[in-house]
Protein backbone atom coordinates (compact mmCIF):
# COMPACT_ATOMS: atom_id res chain seq x y z
CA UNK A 1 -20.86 -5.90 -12.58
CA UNK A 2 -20.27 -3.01 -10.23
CA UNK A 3 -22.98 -0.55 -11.42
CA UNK A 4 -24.84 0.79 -8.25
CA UNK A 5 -22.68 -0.38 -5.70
CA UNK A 6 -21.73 1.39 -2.52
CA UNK A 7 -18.00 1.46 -1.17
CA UNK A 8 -17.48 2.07 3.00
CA UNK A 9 -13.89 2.95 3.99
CA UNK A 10 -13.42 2.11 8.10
CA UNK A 11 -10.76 4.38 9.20
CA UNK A 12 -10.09 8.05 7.93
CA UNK A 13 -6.11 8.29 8.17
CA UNK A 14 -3.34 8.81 5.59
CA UNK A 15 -4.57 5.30 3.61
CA UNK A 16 -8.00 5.32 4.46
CA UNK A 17 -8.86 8.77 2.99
CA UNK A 18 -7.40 8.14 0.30
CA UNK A 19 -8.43 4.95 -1.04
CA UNK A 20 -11.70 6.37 -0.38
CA UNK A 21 -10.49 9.02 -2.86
CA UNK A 22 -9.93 6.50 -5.05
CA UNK A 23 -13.48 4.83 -5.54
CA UNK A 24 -15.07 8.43 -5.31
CA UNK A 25 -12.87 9.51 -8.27
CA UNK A 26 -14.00 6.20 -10.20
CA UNK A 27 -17.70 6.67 -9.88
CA UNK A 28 -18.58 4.93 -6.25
CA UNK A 29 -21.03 6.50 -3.91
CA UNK A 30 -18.39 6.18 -0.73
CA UNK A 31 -19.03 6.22 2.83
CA UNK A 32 -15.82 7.48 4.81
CA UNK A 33 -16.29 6.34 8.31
CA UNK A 34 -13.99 7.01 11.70
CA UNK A 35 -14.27 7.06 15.19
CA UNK A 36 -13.52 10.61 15.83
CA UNK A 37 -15.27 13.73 13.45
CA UNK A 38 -11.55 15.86 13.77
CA UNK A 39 -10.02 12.84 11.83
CA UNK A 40 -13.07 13.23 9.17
CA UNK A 41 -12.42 16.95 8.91
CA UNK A 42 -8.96 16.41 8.50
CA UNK A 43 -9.63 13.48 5.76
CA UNK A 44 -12.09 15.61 4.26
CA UNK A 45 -9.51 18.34 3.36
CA UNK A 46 -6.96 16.28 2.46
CA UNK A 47 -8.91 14.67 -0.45
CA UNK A 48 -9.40 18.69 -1.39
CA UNK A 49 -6.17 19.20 -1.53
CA UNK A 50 -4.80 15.56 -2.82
CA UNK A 51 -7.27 16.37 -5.92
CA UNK A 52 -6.03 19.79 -6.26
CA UNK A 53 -2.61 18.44 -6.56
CA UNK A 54 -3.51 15.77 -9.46
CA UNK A 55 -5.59 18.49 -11.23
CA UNK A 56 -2.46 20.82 -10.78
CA UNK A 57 -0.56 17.50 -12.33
CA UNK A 58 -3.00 17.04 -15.18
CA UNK A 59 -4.06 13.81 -13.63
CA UNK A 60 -7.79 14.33 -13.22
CA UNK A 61 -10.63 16.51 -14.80
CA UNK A 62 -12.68 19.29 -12.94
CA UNK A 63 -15.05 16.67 -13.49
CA UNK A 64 -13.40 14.02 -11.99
CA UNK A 65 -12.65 16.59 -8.69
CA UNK A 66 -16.40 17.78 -8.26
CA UNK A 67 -17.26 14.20 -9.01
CA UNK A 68 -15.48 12.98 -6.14
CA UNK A 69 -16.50 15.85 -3.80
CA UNK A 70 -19.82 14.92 -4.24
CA UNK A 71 -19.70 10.73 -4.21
CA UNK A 72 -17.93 10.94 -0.74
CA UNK A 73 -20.25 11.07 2.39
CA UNK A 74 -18.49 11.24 6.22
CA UNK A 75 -19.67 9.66 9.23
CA UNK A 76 -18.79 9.20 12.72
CA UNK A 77 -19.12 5.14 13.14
CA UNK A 78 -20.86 3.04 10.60
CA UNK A 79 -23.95 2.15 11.78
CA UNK A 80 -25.99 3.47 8.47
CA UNK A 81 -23.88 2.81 6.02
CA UNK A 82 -22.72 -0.92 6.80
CA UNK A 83 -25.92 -2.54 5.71
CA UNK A 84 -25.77 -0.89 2.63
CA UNK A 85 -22.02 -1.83 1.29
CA UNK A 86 -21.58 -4.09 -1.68
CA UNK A 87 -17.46 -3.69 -0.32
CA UNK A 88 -16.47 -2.66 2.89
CA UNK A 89 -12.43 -1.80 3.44
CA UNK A 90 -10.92 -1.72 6.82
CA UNK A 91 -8.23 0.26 7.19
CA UNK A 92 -8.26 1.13 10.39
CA UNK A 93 -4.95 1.75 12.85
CA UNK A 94 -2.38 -1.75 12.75
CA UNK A 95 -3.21 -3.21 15.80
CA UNK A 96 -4.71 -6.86 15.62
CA UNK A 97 -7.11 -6.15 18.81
CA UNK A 98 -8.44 -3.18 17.08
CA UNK A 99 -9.24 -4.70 13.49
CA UNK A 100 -10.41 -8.03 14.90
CA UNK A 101 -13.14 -5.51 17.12
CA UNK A 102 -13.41 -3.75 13.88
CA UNK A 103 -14.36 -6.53 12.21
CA UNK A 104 -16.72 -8.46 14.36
CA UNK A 105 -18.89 -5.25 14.75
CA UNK A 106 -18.74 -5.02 10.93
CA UNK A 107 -19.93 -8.67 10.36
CA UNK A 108 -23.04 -7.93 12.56
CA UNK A 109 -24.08 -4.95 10.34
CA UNK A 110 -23.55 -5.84 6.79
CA UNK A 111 -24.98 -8.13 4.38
CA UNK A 112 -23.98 -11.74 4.06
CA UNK A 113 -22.35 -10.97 0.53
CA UNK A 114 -20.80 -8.09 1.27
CA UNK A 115 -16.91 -8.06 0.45
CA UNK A 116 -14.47 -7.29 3.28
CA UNK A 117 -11.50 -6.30 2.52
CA UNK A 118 -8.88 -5.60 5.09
CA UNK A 119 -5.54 -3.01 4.05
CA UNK A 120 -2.80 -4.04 5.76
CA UNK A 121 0.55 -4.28 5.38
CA UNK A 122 1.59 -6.84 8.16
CA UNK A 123 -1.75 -8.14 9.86
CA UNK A 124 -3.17 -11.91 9.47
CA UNK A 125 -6.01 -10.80 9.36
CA UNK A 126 -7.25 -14.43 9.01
CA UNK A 127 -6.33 -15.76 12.32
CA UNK A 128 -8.47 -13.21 14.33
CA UNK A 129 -10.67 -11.82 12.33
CA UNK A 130 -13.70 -13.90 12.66
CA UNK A 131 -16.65 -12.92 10.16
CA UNK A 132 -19.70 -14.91 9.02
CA UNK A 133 -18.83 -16.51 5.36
CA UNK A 134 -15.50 -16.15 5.91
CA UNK A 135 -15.18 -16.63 2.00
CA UNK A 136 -15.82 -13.09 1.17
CA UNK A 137 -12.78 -12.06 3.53
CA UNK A 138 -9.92 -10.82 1.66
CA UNK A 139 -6.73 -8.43 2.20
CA UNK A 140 -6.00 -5.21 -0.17
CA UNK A 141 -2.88 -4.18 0.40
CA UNK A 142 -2.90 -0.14 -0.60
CA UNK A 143 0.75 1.66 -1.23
CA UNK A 144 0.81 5.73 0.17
CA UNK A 145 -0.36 7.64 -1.24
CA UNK A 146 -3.23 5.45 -2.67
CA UNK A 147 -4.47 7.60 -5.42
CA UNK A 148 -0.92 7.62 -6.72
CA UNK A 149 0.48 4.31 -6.38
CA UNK A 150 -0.86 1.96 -8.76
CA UNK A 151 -0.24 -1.22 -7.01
CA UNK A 152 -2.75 -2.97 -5.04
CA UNK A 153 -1.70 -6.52 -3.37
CA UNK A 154 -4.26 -8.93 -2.79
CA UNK A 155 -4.36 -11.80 -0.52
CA UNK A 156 -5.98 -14.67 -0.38
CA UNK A 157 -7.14 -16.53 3.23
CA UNK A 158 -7.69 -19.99 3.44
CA UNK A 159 -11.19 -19.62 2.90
CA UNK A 160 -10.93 -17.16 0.36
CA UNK A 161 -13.33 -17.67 -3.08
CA UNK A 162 -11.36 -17.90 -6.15
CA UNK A 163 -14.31 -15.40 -7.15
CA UNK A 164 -14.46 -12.88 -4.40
CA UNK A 165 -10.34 -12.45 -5.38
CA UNK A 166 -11.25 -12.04 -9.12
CA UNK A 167 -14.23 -9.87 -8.20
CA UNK A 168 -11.93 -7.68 -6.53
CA UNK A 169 -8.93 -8.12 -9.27
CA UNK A 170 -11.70 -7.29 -11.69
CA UNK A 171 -12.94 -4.13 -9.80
CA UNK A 172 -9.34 -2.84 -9.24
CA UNK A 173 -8.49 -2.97 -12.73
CA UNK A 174 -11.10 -1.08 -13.72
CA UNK A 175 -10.29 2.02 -11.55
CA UNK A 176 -6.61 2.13 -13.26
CA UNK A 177 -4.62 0.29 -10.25
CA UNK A 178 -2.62 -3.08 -10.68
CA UNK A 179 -3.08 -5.54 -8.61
CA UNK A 180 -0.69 -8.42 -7.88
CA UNK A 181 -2.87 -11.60 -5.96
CA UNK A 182 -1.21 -13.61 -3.16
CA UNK A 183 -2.78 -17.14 -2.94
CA UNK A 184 -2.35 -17.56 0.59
CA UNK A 185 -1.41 -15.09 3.56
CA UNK A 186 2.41 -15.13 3.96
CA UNK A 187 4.99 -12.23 6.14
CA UNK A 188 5.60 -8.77 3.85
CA UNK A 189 3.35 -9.81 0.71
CA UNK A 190 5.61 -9.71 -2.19
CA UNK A 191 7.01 -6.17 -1.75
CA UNK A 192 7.51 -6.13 1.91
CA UNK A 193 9.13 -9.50 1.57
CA UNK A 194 11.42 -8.59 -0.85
CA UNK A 195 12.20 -5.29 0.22
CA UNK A 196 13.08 -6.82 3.72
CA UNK A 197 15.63 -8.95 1.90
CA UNK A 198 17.20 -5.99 0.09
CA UNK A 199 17.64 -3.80 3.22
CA UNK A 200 18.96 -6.67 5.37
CA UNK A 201 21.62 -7.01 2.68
CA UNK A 202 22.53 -3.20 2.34
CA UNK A 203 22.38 -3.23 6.14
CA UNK A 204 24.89 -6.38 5.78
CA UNK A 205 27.03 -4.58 3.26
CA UNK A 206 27.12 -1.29 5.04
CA UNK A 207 28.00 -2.93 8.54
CA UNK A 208 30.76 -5.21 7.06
CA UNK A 209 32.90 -2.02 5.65
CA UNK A 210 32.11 -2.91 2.51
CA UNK A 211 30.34 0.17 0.73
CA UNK A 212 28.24 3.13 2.47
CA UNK A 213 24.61 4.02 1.64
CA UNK A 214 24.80 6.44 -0.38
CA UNK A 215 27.35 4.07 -2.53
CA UNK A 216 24.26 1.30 -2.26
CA UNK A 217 21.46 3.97 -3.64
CA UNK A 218 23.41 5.12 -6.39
CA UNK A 219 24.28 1.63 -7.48
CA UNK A 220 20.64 0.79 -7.40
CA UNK A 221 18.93 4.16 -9.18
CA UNK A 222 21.55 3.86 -11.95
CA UNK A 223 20.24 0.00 -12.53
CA UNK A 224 17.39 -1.66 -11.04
CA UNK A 225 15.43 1.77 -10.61
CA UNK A 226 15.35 2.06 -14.35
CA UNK A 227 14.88 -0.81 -15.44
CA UNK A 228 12.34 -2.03 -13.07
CA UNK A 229 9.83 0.64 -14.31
CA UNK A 230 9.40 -1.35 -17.26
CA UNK A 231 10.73 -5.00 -16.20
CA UNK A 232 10.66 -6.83 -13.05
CA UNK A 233 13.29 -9.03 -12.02
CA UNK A 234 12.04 -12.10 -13.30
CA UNK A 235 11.44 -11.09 -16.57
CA UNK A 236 15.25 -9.60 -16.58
CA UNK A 237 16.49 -12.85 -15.24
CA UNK A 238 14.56 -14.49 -18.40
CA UNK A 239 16.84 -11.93 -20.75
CA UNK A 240 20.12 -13.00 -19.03
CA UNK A 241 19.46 -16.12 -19.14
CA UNK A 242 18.54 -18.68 -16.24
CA UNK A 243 21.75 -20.92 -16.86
CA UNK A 244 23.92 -17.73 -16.68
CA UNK A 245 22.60 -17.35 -13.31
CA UNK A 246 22.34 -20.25 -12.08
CA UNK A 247 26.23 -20.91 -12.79
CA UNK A 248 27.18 -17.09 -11.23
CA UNK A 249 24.71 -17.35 -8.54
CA UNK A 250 26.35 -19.79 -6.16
CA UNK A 251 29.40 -17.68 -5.08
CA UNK A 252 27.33 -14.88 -4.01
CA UNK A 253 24.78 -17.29 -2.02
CA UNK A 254 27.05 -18.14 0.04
CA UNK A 255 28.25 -14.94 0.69
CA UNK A 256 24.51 -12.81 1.81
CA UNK A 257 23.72 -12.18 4.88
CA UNK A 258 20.87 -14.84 6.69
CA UNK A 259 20.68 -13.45 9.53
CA UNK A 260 17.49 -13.73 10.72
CA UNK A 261 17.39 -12.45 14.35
CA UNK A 262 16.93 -9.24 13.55
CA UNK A 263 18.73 -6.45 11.74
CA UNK A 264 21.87 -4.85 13.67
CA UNK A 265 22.66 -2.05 11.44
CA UNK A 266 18.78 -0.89 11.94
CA UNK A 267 18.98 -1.63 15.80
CA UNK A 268 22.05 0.71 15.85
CA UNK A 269 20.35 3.77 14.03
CA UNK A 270 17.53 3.26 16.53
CA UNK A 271 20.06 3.24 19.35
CA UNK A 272 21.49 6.74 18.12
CA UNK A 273 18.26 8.54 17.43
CA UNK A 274 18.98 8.43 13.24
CA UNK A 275 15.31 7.24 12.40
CA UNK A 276 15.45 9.14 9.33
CA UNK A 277 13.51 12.06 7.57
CA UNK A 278 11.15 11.57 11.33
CA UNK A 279 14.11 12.63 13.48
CA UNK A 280 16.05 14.78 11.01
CA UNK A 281 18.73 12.45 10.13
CA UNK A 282 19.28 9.13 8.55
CA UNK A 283 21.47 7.55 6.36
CA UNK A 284 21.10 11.25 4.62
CA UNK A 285 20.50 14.34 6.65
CA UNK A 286 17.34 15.97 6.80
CA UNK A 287 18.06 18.94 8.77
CA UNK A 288 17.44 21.68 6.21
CA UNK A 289 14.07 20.30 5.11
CA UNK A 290 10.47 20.36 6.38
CA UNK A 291 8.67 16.55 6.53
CA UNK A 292 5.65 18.12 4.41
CA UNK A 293 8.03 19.92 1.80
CA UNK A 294 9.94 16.35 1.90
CA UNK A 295 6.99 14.41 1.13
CA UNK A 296 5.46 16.89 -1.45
CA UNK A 297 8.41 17.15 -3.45
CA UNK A 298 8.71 13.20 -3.22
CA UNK A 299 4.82 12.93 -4.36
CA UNK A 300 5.78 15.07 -7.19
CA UNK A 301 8.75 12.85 -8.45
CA UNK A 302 6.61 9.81 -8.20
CA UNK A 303 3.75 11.60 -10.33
CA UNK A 304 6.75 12.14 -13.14
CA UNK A 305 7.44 8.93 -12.96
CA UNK A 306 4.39 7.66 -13.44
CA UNK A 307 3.91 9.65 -16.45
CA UNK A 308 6.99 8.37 -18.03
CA UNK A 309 6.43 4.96 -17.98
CA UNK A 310 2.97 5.42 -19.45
CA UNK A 311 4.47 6.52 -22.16
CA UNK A 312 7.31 3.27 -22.60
C-alpha cells in the first residue's frame, strides 16, 4: 500500500526532525523542509546523533542508520518536494497564524490526494486550516522524542475519511508506533486531557496541605507507573470491578478539585520563577544538573523501559 511513496516533514525542530527520522528509518524517501538552512544543519546532526544513541542502545542496525542517512533529503522551503508527497506532516512552530499560512501554501503545491497531517498537541487545526478536499486533513499527534515514544494520537476533523484515518493507522503500525484515533477534535487529545486532570488534582492536593509532591510521585511510580506499562486504567477498572467503583467512587467525587479557571498552584510557581528543570528549580531542584545531561539520562530510562515491557 505504501511502496514508493514519498514522506515531506514541514518544520525541522525537536519533533519535526525526528519524525522525519522515523519514516527514513522505516524505508521512506523523506524530504525535511524549514524555513531557515541553520535549523536543517542542526536537524541534520541531531538525527546523527539520535541514531547513534539507538545503535549505542541496540535499537537499530548499521543498516537501519546508513539507511536513514541516505533516505533523508534537506531543503530550505518546499517548493520541489510538495508535488511529489504521497503524506505531507506539518509540524511547524504552535502558532495557529503560522500553520494555517503553512497550510494554505501547502494545499497550492501538492496533489489532490495527498495526506496532510498536522502534529500538534493543542491546535484545531480544523477551524483555520483551509485545504482543498478537506477529507484528507488529519492530526498526528507525535510524543518527544518521536523515534522513542511509541504513541501516535490521531484525530479525526469533521470532514475526515474513515479511510484517510485507517490509511494512516495502517501506515503507523507498520513502522512499530501505536496509534490511539480520536473521532473528532476535542482540548488535550486523550493524554493531554487526562494528564491535565491529574496535575490539577496534585496541584489541588498539594495547595490544600494535604501531601507534598514528592509524596504524590512516589505514590504514583510505586502504582499506576507499573502497572500502566502493561494495563491502562480501564482495563484495571474492568479487574476491580465496575460495581466496586461505582459504590467507592462517590465520596471522592465530591471531594476533587473542578476548578476550572485555571490552576493556582501552577500560577504560583510561575509567580516565583520555579518553572522547573528550565529555571533550575521545580517541585525538585535542578541546580546540580545540566538540561542536556537531564534529558539524556531521562531518554535513557525511557529506552529501558521500553525494553522491558517488550518483553511482558
Amino acid at each position: 500500500m505504501f511502496e514508493n511513496w514519498k514522506v515531506l516533514v514541514v518544520g525541522a525542530g525537536a519533533m519535526g526532525h525526528g519524525i522525519a527520522q522515523v519514516f527514513a528509518t522505516n524505508g521512506f524517501q523523506v524530504t525535511l523542509s524549514d524555513i531557515k538552512q541553520e535549523q536543517l544543519d542542526k536537524a541534520k546532526k541531531s538525527i546523527a546523533a539520535n541514531m547513534e544513541n539507538l545503535l549505542k542502545e541496540g535499537l537499530v542496525t548499521e543498516a537501519d542508520a546508513e539507511r536513514t542517512r541516505t533516505l533523508i533529503t534537506y531543503e530550505v522551503g518546499f517548493e520541489k518536494s510538495a508535488p511529489l508527497a504521497n503524506l505531507i506532516v506539518e509540524s511547524v512552530f504552535e502558532n495557529p497564524e503560522v500553520k494555517r499560512d503553512t497550510f494554505i501554501k501547502i494545499d497550492k503545491l501538492c496533489s489532490q490526494d495527498c495526506i496532510l497531517a498536522s502534529n500538534t498537541s493543542a491546535s484545531n487545526i480544523f477551524e483555520f486550516a483551509k485545504v482543498s478536499h478537506p477529507e484528507r486533513l488529519i492530526i498526528t499527534h507525535w510524543f518527544n522524542p518521536p523515534f522513542i515514544m511509541p504513541l501516535v494520537e490521531i484525530v479525526m476533523g469533521p470532514d475526515t475519511s474513515s479511510e484517510i484515518a485507517e490509511k494512516v493507522k495502517t501506515l503507523l503500525k507498520g513502522m512499530g508506533k501505536e496509534p490511539a484515533l480520536i473521532k473528532q477534535y476535542i482540548p488535550g487529545f486523550i493524554v493531554n486531557r487526562l494528564d491535565n486532570a491529574l496535575t490539577r488534582e496534585c496541584c489541588y492536593m498539594i495547595s490544600q496541605g494535604w501531601t507534598t509532591g514528592e509524596d504524590i510521585d512516589t505514590a504514583i511510580r510505586g502504582t499506576n507507573g507499573i502497572r500502566y506499562s502493561f494495563e491502562g486504567p480501564m482495563a484495571l477498572k474492568d479487574l476491580v470491578g465496575w460495581d466496586l467503583i461505582n459504590t467507592v467512587s462517590g465520596d471522592v467525587y465530591k471531594s476533587l478539585c473542578n476548578n476550572t479557571d485555571g490552576n493556582p498552584y501552577a500560577a504560583d510557581m510561575v509567580a516565583k520563577g520555579t518553572l522547573g528543570l528550565k529555571s533550575g528549580k521545580g517541585v525538585y531542584d535542578y541546580s546540580n544538573t545540566t538540561i542536556q545531561d537531564f534529558i539524556n539520562e531521562r531518554g535513557a530510562k525511557i529506552i529501558k523501559m521500553i525494553k522491558a515491557v517488550k518483553e511482558l
